[in-house]
C-alpha atoms as a PDB file:
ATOM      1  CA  UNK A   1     -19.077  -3.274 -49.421  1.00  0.00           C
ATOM      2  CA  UNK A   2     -22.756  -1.970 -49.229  1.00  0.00           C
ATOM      3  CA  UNK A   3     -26.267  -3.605 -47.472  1.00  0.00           C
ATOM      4  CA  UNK A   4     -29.485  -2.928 -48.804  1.00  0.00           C
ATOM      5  CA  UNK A   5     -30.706   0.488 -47.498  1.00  0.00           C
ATOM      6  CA  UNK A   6     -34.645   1.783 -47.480  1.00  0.00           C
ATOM      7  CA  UNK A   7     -36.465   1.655 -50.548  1.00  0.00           C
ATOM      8  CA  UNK A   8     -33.636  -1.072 -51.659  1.00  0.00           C
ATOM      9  CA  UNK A   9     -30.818   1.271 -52.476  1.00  0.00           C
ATOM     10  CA  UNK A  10     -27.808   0.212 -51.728  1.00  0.00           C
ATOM     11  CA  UNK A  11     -25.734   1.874 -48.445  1.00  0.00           C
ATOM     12  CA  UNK A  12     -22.198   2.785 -48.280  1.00  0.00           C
ATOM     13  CA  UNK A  13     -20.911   0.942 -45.271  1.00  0.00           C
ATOM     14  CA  UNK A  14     -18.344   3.415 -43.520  1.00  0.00           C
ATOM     15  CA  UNK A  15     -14.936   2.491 -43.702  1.00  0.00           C
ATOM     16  CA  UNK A  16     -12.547   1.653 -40.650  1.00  0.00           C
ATOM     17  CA  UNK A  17      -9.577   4.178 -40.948  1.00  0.00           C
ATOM     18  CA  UNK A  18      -6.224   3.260 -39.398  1.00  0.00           C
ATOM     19  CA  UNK A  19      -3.950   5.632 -39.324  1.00  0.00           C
ATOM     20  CA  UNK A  20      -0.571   3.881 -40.048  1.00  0.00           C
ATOM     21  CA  UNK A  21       0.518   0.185 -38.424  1.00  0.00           C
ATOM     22  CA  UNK A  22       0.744   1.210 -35.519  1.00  0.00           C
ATOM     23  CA  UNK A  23      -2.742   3.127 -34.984  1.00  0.00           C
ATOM     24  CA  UNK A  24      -6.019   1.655 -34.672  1.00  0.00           C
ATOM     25  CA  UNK A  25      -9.460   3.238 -32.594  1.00  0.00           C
ATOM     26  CA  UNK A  26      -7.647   5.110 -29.810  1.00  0.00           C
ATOM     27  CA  UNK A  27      -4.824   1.885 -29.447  1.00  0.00           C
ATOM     28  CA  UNK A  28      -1.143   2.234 -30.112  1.00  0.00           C
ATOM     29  CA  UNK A  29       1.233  -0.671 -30.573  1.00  0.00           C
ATOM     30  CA  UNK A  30       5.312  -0.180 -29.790  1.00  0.00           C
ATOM     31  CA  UNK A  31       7.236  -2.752 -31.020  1.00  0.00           C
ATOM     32  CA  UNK A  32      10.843  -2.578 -30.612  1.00  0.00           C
ATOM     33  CA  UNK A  33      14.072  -5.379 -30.979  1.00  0.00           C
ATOM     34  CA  UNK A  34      17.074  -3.862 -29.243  1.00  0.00           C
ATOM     35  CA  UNK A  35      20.483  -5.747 -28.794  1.00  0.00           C
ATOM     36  CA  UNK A  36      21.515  -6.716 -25.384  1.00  0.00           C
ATOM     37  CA  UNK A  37      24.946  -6.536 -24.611  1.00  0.00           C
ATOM     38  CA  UNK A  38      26.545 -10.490 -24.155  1.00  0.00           C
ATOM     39  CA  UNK A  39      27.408 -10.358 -20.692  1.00  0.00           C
ATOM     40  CA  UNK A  40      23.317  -9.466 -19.666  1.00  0.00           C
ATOM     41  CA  UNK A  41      21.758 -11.745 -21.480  1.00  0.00           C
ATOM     42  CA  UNK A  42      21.708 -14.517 -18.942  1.00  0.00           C
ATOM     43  CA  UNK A  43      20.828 -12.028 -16.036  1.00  0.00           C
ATOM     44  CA  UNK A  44      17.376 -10.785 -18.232  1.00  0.00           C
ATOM     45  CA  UNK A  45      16.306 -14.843 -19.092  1.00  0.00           C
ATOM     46  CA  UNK A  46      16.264 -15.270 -15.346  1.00  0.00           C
ATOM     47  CA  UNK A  47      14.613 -11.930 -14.477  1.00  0.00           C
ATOM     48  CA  UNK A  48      12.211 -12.310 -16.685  1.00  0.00           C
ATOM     49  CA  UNK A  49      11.521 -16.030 -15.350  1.00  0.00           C
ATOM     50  CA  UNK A  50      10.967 -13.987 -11.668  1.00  0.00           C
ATOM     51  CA  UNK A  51       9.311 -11.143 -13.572  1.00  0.00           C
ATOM     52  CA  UNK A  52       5.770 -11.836 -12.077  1.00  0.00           C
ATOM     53  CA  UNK A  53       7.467 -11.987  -8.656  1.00  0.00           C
ATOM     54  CA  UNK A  54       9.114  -9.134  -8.695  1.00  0.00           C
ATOM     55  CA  UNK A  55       7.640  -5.501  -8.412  1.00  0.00           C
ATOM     56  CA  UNK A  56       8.258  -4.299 -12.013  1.00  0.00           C
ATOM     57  CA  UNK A  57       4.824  -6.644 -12.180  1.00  0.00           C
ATOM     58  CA  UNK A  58       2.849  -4.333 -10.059  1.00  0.00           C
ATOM     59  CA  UNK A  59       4.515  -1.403 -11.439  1.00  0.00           C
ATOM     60  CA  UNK A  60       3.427  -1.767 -14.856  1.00  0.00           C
ATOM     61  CA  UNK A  61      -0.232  -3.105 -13.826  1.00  0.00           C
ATOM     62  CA  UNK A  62      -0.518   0.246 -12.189  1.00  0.00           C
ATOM     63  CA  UNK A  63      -0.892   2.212 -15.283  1.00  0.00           C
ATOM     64  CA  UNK A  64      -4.759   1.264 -16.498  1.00  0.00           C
ATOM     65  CA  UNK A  65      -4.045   2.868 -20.049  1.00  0.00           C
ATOM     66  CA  UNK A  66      -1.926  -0.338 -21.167  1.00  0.00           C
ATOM     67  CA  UNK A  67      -3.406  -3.300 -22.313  1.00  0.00           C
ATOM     68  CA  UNK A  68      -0.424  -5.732 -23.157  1.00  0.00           C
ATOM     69  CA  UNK A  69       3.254  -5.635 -22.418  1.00  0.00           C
ATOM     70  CA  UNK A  70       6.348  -8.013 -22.882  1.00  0.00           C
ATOM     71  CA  UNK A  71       9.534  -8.490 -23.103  1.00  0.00           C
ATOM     72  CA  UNK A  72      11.260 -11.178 -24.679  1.00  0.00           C
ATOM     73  CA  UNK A  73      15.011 -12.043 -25.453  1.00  0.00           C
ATOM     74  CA  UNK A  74      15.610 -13.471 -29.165  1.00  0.00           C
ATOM     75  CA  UNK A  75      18.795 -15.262 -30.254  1.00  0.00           C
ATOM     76  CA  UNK A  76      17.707 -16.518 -33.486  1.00  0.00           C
ATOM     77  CA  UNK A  77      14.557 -15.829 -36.232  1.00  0.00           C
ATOM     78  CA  UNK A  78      13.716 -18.710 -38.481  1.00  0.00           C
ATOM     79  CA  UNK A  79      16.674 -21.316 -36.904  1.00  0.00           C
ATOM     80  CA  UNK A  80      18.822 -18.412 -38.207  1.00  0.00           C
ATOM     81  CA  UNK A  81      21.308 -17.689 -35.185  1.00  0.00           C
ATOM     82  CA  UNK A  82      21.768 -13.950 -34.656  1.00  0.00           C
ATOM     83  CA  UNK A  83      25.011 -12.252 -33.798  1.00  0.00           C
ATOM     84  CA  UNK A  84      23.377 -10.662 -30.289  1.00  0.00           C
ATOM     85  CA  UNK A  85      20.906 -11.523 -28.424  1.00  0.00           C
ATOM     86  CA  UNK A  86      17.876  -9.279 -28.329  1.00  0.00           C
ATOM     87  CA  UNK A  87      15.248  -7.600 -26.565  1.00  0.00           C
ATOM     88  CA  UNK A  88      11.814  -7.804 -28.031  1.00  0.00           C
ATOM     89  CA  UNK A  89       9.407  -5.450 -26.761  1.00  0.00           C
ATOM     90  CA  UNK A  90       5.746  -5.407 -27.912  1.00  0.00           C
ATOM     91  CA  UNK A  91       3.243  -3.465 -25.912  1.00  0.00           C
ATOM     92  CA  UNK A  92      -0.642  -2.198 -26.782  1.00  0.00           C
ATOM     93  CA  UNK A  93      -1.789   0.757 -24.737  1.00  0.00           C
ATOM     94  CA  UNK A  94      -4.490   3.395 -24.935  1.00  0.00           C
ATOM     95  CA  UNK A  95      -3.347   7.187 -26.617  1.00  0.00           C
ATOM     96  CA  UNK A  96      -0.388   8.290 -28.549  1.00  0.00           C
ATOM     97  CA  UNK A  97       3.395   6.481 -27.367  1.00  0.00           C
ATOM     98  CA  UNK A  98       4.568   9.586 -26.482  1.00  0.00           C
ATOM     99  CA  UNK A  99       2.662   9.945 -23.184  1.00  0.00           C
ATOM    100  CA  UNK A 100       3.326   5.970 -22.743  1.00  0.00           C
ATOM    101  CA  UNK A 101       7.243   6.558 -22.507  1.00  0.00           C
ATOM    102  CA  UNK A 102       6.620   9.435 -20.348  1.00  0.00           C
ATOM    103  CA  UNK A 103       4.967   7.657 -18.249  1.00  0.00           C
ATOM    104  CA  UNK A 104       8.083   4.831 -17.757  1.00  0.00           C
ATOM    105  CA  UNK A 105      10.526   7.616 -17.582  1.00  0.00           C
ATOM    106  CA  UNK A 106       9.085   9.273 -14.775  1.00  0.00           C
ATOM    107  CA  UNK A 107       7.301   7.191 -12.510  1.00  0.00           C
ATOM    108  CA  UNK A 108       9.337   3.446 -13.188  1.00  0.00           C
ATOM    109  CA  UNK A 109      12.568   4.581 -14.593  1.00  0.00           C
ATOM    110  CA  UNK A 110      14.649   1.967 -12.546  1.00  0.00           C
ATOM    111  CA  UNK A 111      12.387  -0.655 -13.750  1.00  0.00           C
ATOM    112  CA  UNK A 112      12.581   0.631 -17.133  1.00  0.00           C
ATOM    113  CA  UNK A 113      16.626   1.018 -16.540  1.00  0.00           C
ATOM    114  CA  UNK A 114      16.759  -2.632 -15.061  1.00  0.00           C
ATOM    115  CA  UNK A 115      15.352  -3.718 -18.658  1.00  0.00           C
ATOM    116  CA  UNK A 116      16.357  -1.847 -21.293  1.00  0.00           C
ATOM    117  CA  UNK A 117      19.322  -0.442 -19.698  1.00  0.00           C
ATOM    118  CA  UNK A 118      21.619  -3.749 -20.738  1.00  0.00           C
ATOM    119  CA  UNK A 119      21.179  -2.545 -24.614  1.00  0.00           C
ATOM    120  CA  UNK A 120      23.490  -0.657 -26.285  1.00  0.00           C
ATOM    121  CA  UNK A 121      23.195   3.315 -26.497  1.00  0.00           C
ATOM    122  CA  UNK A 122      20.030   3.127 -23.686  1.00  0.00           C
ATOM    123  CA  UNK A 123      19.976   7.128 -22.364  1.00  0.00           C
ATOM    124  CA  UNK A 124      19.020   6.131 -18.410  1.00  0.00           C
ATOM    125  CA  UNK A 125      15.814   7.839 -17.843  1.00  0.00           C
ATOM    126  CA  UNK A 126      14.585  10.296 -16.839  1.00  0.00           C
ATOM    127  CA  UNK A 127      14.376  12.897 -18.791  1.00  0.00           C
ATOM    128  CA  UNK A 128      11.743  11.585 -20.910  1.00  0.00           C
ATOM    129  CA  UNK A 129      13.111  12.926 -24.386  1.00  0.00           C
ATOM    130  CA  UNK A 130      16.479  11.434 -24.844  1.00  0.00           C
ATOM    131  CA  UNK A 131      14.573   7.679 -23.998  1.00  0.00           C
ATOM    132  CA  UNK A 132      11.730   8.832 -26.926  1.00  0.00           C
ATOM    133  CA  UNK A 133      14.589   9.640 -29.571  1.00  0.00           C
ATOM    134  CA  UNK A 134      16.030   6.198 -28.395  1.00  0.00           C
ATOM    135  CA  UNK A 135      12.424   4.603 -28.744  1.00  0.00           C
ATOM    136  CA  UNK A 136      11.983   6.066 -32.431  1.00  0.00           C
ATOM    137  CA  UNK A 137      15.159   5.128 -33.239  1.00  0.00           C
ATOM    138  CA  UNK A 138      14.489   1.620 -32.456  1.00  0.00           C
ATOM    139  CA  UNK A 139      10.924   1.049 -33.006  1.00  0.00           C
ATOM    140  CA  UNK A 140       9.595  -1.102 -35.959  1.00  0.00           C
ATOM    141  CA  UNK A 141       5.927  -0.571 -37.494  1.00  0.00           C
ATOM    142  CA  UNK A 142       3.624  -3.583 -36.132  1.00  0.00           C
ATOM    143  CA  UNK A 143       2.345  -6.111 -38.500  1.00  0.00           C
ATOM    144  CA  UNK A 144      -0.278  -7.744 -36.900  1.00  0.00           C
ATOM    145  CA  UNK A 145      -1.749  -7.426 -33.076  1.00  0.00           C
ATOM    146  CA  UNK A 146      -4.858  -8.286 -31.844  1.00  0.00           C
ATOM    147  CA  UNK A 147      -7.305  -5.819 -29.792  1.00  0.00           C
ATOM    148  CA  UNK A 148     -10.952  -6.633 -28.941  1.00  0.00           C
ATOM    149  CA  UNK A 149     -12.511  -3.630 -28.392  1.00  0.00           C
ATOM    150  CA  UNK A 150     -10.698  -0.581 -30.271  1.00  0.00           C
ATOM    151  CA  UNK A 151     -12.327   2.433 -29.670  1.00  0.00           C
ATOM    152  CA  UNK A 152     -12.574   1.620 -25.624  1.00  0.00           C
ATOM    153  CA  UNK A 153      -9.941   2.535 -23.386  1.00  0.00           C
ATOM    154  CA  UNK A 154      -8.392   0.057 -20.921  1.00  0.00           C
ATOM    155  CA  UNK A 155     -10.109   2.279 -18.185  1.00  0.00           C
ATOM    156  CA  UNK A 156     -13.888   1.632 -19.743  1.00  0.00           C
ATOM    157  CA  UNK A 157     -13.643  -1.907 -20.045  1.00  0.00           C
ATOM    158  CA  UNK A 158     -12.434  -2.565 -16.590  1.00  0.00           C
ATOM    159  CA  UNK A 159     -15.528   0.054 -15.731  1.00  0.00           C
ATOM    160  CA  UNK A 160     -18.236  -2.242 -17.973  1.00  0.00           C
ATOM    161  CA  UNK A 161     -16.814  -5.463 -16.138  1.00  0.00           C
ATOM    162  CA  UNK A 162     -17.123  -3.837 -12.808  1.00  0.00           C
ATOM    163  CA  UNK A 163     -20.682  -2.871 -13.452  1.00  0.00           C
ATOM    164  CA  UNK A 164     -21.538  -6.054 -14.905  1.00  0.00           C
ATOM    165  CA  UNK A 165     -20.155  -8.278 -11.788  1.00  0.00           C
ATOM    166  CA  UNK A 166     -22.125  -5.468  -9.577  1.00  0.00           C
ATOM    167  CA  UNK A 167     -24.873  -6.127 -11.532  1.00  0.00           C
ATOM    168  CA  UNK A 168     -25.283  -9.701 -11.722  1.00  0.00           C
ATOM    169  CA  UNK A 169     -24.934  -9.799  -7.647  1.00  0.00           C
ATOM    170  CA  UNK A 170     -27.629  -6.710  -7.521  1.00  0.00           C
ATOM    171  CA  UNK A 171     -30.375  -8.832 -10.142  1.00  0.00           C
ATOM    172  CA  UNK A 172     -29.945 -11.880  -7.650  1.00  0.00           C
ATOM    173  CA  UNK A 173     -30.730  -9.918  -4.238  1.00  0.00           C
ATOM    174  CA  UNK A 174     -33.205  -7.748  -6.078  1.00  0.00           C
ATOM    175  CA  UNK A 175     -34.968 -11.211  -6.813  1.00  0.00           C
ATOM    176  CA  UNK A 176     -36.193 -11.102  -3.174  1.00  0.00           C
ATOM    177  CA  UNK A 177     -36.905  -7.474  -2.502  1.00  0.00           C
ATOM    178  CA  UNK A 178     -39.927  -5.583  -2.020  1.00  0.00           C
ATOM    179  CA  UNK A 179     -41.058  -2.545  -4.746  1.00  0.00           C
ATOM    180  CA  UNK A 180     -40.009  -0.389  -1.920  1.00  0.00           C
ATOM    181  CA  UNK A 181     -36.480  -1.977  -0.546  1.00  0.00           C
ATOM    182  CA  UNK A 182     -36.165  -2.286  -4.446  1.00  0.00           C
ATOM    183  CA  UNK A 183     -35.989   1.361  -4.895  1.00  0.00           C
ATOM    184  CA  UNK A 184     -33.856   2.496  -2.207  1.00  0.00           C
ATOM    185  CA  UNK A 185     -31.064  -0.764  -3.258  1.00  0.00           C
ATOM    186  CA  UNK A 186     -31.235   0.924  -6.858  1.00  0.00           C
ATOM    187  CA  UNK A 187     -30.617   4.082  -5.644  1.00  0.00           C
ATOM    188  CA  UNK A 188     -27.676   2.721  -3.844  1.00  0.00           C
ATOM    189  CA  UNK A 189     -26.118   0.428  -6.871  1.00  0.00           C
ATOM    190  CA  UNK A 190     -26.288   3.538  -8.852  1.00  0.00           C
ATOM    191  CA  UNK A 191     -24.527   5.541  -6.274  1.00  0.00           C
ATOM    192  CA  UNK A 192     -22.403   3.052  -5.726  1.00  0.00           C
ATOM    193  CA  UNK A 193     -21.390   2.488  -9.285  1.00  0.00           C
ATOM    194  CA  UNK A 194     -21.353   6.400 -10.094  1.00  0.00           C
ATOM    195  CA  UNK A 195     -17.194   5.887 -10.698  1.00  0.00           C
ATOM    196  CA  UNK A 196     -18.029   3.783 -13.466  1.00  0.00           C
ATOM    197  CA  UNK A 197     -20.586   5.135 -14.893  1.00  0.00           C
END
């Protein structure tokens, strides 16, 4: 596709590369469908009805490089009923899945254990490398996912919002101020802000 450029030559417009299904900006999608073993199944339904009770909630939300994760148990596809019952996984998280499993294996294994660890073959984390070769094993190439703002990281767009609520409260008070009590409140947002910025 091309747009009119100076001098009405046409311009190349630049392409957006992604770098296999699972790739796009600085985003990685996992997608994995495990089977659980029969006599667990009923035990992860109801967890996962507790789930945002439960500390595996706050566990996850701790890590600010993730931007979407569930769990889900499947018995059938297309009113097809399976032979197990499995775990669907789909996740979308900022930098290479590598660094994302290490990240479950050592700081939330028994949450990760609590989950996955009902499947069959699961290697009980940590270390981090046996749970990876289980991961790649079981891992299928996303087809479709949705993310808003590609090249940001999780960590820049809760930054922009922060700013933004900052700033809308700062433009109201500012409404009032003097030149002077102007300068030294700027002074402050922007040390104030300096994290985010």
């Amino acid at each position: 596709m091309t747009e009119a450029g100076l001098a009405g030559r046409p311009v190349p417009r630049p392409r957006r590369v992604v770098t296999g299904g699972n790739t796009t900006g600085r985003m990685t999608a996992l997608t994995l469908f495990t089977p659980i073993r029969a006599p667990w199944v009923r035990l992860l339904r109801a967890a996962f009805r507790v789930a945002p009770h439960l500390p595996i909630r706050t566990h996850i939300i701790q890590f600010n490089f993730i931007k979407f994760v569930r769990w889900t148990v499947v018995d059938s596809l297309d009113d097809e009923q399976l032979r197990y019952s499995y775990l669907f996984f789909e996740s979308n998280f900022d930098g290479p899945w590598q660094h994302y499993i290490d990240a479950f294996a050592y700081v939330i294994p028994r949450d990760i254990r609590a989950v996955w660890g009902r499947g069959i073959d699961f290697p009980y984390p940590p270390p981090a490398e046996p749970l990876k070769a289980w991961i790649a094993r079981n891992s299928l190439e996303g087809g479709t996912y949705y993310c808003a703002h590609e090249e940001l990281s999780t960590r820049q767009i809760q930054s922009a919002i922060a700013v933004s609520e900052a700033f809308h409260v700062f433009e109201a008070e500012a409404a009032t101020m003097s030149a002077d009590q102007f300068a030294a409140a700027w002074e402050q947002f922007l040390s104030d802000q300096q994290a985010h910025l």
